[in-house]
N, C-alpha and C. Protein backbone atom coordinates (compact mmCIF):
# COMPACT_ATOMS: atom_id res chain seq x y z
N UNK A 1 -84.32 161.30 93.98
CA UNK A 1 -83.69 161.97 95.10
C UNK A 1 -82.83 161.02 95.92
N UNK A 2 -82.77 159.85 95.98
CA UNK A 2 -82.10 158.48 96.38
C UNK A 2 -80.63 158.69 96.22
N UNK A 3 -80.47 159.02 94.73
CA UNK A 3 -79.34 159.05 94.33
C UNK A 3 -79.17 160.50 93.21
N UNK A 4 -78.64 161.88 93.81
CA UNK A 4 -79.22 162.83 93.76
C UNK A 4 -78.21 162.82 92.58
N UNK A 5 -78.19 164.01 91.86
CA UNK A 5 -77.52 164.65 90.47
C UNK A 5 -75.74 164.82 90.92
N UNK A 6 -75.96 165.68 91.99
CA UNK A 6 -74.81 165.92 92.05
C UNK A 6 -73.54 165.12 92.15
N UNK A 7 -73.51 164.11 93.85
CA UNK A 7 -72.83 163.20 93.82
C UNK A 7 -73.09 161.58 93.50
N UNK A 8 -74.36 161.74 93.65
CA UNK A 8 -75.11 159.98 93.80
C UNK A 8 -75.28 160.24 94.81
N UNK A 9 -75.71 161.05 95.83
CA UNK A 9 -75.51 161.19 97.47
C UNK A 9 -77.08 161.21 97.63
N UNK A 10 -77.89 160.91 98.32
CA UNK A 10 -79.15 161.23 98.50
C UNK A 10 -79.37 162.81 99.10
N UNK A 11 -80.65 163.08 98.41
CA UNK A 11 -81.13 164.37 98.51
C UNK A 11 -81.69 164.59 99.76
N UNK A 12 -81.54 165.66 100.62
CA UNK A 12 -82.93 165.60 101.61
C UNK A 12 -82.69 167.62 101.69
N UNK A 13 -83.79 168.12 102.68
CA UNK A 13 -84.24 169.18 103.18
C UNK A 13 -84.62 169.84 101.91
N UNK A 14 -85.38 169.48 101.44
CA UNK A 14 -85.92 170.19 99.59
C UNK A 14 -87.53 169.83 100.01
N UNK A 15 -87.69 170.94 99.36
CA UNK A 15 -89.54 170.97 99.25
C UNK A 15 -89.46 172.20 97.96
N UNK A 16 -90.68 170.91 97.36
CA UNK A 16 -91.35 171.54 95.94
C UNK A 16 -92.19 171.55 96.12
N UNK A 17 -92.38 172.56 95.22
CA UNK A 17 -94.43 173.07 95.29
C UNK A 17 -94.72 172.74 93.48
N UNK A 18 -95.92 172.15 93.23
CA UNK A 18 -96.46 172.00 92.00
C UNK A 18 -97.76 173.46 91.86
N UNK A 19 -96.96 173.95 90.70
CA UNK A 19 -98.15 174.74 90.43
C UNK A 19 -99.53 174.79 89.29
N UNK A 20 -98.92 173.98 88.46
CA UNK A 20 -99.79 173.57 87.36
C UNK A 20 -99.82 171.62 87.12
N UNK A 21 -100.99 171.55 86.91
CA UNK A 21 -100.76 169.62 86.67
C UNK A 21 -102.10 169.72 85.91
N UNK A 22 -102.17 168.48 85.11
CA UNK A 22 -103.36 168.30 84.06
C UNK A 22 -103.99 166.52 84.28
N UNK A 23 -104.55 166.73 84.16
CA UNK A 23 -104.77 165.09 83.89
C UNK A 23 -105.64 164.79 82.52
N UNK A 24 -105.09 163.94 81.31
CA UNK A 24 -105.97 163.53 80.56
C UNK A 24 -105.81 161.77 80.30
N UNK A 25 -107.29 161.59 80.21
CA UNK A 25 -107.41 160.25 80.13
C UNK A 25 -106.54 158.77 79.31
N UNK A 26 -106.54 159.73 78.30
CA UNK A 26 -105.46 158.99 77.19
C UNK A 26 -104.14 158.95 77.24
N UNK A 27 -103.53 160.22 78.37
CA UNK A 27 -102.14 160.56 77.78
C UNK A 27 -101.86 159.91 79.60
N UNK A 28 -102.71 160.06 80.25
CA UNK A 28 -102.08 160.36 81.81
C UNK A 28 -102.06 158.89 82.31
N UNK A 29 -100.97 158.54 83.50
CA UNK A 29 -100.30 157.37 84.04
C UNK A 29 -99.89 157.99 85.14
N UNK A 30 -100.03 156.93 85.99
CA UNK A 30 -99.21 157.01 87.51
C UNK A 30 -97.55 157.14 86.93
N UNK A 31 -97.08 156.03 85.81
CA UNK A 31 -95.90 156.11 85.22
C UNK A 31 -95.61 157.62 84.74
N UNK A 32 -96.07 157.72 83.99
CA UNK A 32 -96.29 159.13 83.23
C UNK A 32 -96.01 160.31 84.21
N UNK A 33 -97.29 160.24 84.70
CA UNK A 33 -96.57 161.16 86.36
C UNK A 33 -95.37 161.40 86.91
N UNK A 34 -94.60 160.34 87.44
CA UNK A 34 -92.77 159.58 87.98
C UNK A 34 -92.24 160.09 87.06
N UNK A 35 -91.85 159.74 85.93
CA UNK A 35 -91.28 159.79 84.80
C UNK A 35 -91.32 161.82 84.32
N UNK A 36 -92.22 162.38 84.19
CA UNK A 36 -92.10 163.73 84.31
C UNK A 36 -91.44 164.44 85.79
N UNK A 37 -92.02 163.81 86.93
CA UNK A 37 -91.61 164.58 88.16
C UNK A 37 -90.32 164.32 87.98
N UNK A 38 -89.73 163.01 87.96
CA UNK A 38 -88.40 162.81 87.70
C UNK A 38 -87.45 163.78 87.15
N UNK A 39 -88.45 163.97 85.71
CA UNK A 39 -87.45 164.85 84.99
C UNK A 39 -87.12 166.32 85.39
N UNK A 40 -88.30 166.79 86.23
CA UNK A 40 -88.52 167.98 86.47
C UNK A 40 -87.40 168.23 87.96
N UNK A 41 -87.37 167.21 88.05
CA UNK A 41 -86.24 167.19 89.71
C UNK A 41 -85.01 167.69 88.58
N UNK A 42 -84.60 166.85 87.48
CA UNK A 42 -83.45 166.58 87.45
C UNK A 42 -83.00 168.00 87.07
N UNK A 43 -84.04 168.72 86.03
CA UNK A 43 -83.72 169.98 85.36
C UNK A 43 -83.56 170.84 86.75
N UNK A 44 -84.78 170.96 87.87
CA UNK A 44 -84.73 172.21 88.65
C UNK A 44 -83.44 172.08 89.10
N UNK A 45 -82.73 170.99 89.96
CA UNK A 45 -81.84 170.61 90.74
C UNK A 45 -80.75 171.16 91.11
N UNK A 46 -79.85 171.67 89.78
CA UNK A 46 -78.85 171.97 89.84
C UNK A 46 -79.15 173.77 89.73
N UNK A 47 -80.19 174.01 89.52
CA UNK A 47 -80.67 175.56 89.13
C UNK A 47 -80.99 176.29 91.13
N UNK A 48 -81.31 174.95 91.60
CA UNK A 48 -81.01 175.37 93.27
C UNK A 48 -80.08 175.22 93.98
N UNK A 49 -78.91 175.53 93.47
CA UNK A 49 -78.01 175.49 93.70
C UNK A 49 -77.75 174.77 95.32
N UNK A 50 -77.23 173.27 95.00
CA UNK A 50 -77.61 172.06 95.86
C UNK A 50 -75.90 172.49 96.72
N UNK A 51 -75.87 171.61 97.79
CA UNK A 51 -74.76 171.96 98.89
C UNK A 51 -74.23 170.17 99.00
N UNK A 52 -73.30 170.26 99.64
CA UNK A 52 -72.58 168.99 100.20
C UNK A 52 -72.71 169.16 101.68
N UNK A 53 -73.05 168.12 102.55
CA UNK A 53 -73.25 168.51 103.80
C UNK A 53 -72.52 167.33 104.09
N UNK A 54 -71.64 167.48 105.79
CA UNK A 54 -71.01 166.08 105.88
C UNK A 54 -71.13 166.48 107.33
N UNK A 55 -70.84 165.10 108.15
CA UNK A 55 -71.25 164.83 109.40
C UNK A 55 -70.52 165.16 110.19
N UNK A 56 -70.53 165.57 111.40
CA UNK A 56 -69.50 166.73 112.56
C UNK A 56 -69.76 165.80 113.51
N UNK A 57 -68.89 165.44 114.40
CA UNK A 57 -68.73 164.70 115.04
C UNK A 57 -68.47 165.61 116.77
N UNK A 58 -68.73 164.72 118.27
CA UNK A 58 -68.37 165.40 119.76
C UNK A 58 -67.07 164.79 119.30
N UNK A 59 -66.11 165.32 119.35
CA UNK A 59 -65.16 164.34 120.00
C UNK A 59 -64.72 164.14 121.39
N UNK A 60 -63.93 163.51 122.52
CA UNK A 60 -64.13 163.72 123.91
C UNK A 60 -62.66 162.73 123.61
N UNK A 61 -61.75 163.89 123.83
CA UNK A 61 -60.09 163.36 124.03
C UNK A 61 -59.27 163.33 125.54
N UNK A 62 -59.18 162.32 126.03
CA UNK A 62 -58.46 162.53 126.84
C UNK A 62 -57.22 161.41 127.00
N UNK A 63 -55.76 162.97 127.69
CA UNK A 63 -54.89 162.06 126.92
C UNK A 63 -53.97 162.77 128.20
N UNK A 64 -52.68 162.64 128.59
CA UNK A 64 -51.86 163.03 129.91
C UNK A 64 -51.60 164.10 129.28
N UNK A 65 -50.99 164.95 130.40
CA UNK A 65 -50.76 166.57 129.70
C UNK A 65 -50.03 166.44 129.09
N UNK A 66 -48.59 165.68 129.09
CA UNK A 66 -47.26 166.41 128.49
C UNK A 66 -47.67 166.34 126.48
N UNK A 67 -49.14 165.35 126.12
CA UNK A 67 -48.96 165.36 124.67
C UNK A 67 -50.40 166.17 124.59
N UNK A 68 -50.69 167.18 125.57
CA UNK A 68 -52.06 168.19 125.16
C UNK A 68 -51.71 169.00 124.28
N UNK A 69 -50.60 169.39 123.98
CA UNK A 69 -50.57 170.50 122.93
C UNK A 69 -50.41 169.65 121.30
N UNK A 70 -49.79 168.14 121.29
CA UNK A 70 -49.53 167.46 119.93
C UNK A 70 -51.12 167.39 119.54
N UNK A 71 -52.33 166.65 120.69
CA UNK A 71 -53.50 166.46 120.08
C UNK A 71 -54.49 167.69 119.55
N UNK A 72 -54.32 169.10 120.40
CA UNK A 72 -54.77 170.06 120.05
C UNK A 72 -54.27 170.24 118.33
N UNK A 73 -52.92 170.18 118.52
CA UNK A 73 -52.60 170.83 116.73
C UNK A 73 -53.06 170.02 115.64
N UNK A 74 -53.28 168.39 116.14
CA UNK A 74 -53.59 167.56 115.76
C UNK A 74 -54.99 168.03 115.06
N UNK A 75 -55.81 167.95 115.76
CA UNK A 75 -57.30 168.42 115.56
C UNK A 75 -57.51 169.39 114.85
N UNK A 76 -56.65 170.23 114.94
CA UNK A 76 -56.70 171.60 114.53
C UNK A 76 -56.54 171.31 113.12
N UNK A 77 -55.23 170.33 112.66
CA UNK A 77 -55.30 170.18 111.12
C UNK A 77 -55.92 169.41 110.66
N UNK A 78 -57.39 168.87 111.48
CA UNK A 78 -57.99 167.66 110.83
C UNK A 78 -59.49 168.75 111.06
N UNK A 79 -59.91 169.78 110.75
CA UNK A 79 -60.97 171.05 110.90
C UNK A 79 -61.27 170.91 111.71
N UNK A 80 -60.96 170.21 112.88
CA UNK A 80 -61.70 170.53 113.91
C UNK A 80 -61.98 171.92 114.84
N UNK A 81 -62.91 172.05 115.70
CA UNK A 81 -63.16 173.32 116.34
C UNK A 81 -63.00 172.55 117.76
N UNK A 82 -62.11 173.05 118.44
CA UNK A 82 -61.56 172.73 120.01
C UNK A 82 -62.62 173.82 121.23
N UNK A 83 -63.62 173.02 121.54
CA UNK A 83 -64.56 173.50 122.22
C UNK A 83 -64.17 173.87 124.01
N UNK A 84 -63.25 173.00 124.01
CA UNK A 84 -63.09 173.23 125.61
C UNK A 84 -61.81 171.77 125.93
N UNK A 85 -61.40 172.66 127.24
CA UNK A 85 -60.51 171.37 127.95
C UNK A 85 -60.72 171.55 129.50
N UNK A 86 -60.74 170.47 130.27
CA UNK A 86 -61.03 170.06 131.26
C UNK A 86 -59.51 169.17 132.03
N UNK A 87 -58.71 169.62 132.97
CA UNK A 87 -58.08 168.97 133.59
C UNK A 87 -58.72 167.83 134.70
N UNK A 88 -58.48 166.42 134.84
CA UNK A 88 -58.60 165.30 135.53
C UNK A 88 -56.87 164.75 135.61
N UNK A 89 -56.79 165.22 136.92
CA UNK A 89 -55.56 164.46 137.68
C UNK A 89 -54.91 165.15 136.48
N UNK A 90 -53.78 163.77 135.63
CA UNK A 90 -52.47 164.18 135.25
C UNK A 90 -52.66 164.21 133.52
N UNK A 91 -54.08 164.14 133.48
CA UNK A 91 -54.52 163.97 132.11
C UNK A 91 -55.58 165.27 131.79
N UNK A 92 -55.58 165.54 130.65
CA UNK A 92 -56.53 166.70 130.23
C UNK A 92 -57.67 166.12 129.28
N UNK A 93 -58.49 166.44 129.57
CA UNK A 93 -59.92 166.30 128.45
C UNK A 93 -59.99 167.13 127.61
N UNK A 94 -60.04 166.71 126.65
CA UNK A 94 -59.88 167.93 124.94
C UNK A 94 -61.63 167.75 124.41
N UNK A 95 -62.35 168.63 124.22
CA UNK A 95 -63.90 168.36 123.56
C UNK A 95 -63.29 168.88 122.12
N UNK A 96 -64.51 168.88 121.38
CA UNK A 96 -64.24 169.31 119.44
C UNK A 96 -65.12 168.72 119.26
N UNK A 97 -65.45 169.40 117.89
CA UNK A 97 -66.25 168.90 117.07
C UNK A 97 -65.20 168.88 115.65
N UNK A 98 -65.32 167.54 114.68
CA UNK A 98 -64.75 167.25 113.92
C UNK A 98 -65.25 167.11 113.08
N UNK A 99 -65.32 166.92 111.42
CA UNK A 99 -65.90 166.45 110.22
C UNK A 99 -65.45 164.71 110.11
N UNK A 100 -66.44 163.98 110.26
CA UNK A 100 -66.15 162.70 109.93
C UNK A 100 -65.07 162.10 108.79
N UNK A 101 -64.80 162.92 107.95
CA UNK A 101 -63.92 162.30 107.18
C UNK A 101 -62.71 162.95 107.21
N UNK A 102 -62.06 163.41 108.51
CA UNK A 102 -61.15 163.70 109.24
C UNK A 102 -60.77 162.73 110.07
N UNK A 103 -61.71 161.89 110.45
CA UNK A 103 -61.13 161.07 111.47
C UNK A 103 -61.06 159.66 111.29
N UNK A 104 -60.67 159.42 109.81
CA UNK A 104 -60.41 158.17 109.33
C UNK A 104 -58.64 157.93 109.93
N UNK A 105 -58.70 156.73 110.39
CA UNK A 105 -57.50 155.91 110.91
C UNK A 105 -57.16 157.28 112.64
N UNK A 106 -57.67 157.53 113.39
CA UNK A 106 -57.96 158.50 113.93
C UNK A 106 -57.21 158.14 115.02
N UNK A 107 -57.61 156.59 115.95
CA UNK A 107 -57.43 155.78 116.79
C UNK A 107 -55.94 155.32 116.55
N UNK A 108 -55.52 155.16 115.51
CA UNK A 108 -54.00 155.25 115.72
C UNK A 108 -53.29 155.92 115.11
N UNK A 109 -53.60 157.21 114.61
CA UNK A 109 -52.89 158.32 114.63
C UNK A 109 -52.95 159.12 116.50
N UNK A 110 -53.86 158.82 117.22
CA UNK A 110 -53.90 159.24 118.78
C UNK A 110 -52.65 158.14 119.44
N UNK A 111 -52.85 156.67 119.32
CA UNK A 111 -52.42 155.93 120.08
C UNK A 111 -51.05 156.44 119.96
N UNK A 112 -50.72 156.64 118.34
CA UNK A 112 -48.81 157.29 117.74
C UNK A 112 -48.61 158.52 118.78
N UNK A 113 -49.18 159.38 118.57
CA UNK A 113 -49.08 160.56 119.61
C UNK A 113 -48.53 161.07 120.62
N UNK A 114 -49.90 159.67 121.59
CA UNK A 114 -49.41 159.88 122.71
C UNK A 114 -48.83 158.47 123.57
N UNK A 115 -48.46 157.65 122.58
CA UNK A 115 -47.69 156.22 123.38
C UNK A 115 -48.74 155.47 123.57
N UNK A 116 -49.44 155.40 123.10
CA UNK A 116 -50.95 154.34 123.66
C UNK A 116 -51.59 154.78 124.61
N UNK A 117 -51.03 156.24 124.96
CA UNK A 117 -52.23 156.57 126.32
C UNK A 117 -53.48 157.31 126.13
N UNK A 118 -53.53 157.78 125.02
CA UNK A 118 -54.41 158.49 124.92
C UNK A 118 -55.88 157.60 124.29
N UNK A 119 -57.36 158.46 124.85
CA UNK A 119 -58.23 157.56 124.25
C UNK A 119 -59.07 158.80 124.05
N UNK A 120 -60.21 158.14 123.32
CA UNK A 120 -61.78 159.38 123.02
C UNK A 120 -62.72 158.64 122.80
N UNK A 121 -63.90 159.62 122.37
CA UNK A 121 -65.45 158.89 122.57
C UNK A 121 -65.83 159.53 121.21
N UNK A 122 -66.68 159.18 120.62
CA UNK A 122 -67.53 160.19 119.20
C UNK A 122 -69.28 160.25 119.69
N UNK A 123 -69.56 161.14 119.02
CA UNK A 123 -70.64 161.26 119.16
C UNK A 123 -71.08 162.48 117.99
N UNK A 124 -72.19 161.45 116.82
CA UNK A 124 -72.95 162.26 115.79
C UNK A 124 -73.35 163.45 116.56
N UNK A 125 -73.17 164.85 115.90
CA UNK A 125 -73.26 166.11 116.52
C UNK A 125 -74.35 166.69 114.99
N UNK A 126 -74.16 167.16 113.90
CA UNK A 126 -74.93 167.60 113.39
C UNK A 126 -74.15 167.48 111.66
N UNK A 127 -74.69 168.14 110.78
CA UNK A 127 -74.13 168.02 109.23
C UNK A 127 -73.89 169.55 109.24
N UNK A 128 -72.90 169.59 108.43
CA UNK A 128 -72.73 171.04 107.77
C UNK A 128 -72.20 171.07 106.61
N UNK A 129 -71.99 172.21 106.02
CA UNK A 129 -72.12 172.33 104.60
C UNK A 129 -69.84 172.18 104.56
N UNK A 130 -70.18 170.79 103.38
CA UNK A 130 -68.65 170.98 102.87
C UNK A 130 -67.89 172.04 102.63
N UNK A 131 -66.48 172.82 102.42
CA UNK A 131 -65.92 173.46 102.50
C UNK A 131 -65.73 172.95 100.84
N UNK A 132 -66.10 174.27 100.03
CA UNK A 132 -66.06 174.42 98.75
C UNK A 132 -64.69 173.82 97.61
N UNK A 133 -63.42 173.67 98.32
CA UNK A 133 -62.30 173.09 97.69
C UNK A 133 -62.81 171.41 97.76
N UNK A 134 -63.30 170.97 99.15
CA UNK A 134 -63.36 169.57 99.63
C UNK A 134 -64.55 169.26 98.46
N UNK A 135 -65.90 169.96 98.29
CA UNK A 135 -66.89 169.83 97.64
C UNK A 135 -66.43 169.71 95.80
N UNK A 136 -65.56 170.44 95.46
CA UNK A 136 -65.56 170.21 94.33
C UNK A 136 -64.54 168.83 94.00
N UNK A 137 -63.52 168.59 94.70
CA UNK A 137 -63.02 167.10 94.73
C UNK A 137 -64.06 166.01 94.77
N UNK A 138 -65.14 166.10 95.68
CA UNK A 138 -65.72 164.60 95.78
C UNK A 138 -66.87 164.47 94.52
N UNK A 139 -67.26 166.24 93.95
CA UNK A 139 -68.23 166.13 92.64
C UNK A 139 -67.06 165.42 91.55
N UNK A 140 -66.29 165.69 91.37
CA UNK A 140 -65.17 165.67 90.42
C UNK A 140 -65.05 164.19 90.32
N UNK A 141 -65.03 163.42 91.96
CA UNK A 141 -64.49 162.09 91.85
C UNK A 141 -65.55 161.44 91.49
N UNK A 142 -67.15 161.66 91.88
CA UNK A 142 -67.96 161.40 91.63
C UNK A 142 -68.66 161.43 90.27
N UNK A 143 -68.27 162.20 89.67
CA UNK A 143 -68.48 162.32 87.79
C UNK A 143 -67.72 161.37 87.32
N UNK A 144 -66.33 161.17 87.44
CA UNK A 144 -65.44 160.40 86.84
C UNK A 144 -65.74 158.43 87.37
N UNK A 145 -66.27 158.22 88.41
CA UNK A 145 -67.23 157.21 88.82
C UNK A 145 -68.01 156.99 87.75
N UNK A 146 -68.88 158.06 87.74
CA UNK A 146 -70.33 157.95 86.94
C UNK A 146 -69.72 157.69 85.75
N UNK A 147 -69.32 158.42 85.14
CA UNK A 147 -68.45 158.12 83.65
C UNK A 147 -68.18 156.50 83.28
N UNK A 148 -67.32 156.28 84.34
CA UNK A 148 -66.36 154.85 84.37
C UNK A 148 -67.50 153.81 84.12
N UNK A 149 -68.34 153.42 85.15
CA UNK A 149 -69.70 153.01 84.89
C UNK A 149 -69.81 153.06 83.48
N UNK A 150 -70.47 153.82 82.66
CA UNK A 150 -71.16 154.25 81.61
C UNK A 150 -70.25 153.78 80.74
């Protein structure tokens, strides 16, 4: 589960139930044991039809008004969900929640924006399930990894 089937990504929120187990003296091992559960992960795995979950981020933008509408559209094409705005003096506060791998090089795609004035804060918010086009790219890149390896 470390390094799960799908991407190499570790597994979590899964619970199995064992309904049958045997033990015999000759055949049975703590190894023996691992080595079957193992296998039995690997077969059920993909039959539970497993998800991609990726990390959502607070974001907390604040930037002068005249570039509030560039960072809104901004966000908007990076998935974000624009939760609220807050005016302070001559600057506006933008909230969102973002997908972390939206907001790679983030800090100066803002600084380009708005002239260096603009700044923000992050804050881990929760995981949600990948968006099915994004999900089949990173299985895809992730097979062809595994492959290369091998």
């Amino acid at each position: 589960m470390v390094n799960g089937n799908l991407t190499g990504s570790e597994v979590v929120d899964i619970k199995v139930t064992l309904y049958f187990g045997s033990y015999h003296d000759v055949d049975s091992s703590d190894l023996a044991f691992k080595i079957s559960g193992m296998m039995a992960f690997r077969e059920g795995f993909m039959d539970a039809k497993p998800i991609l979950l990726e990390p959502i981020y607070n974001i907390e933008i604040t930037v002068p008004d005249d570039f509030t509408g560039d960072v809104m559209g901004d966000m908007s094409s990076r998935r974000g969900k624009i939760g609220g705005m807050e005016p302070d003096g001559h600057n506006q506060t933008i909230r969102a929640q973002v997908p972390q791998a939206e907001l790679y090089q983030y800090s100066v795609d803002l600084r380009s924006m708005t002239q260096g004035q603009g700044v923000y804060s992050l804050e881990l918010s929760h995981y949600e399930e990948v968006p099915r086009e994004a999900a089949q790219k990173v299985i895809a890149e992730a097979k062809r990894e595994k492959e290369a390896e091998e």
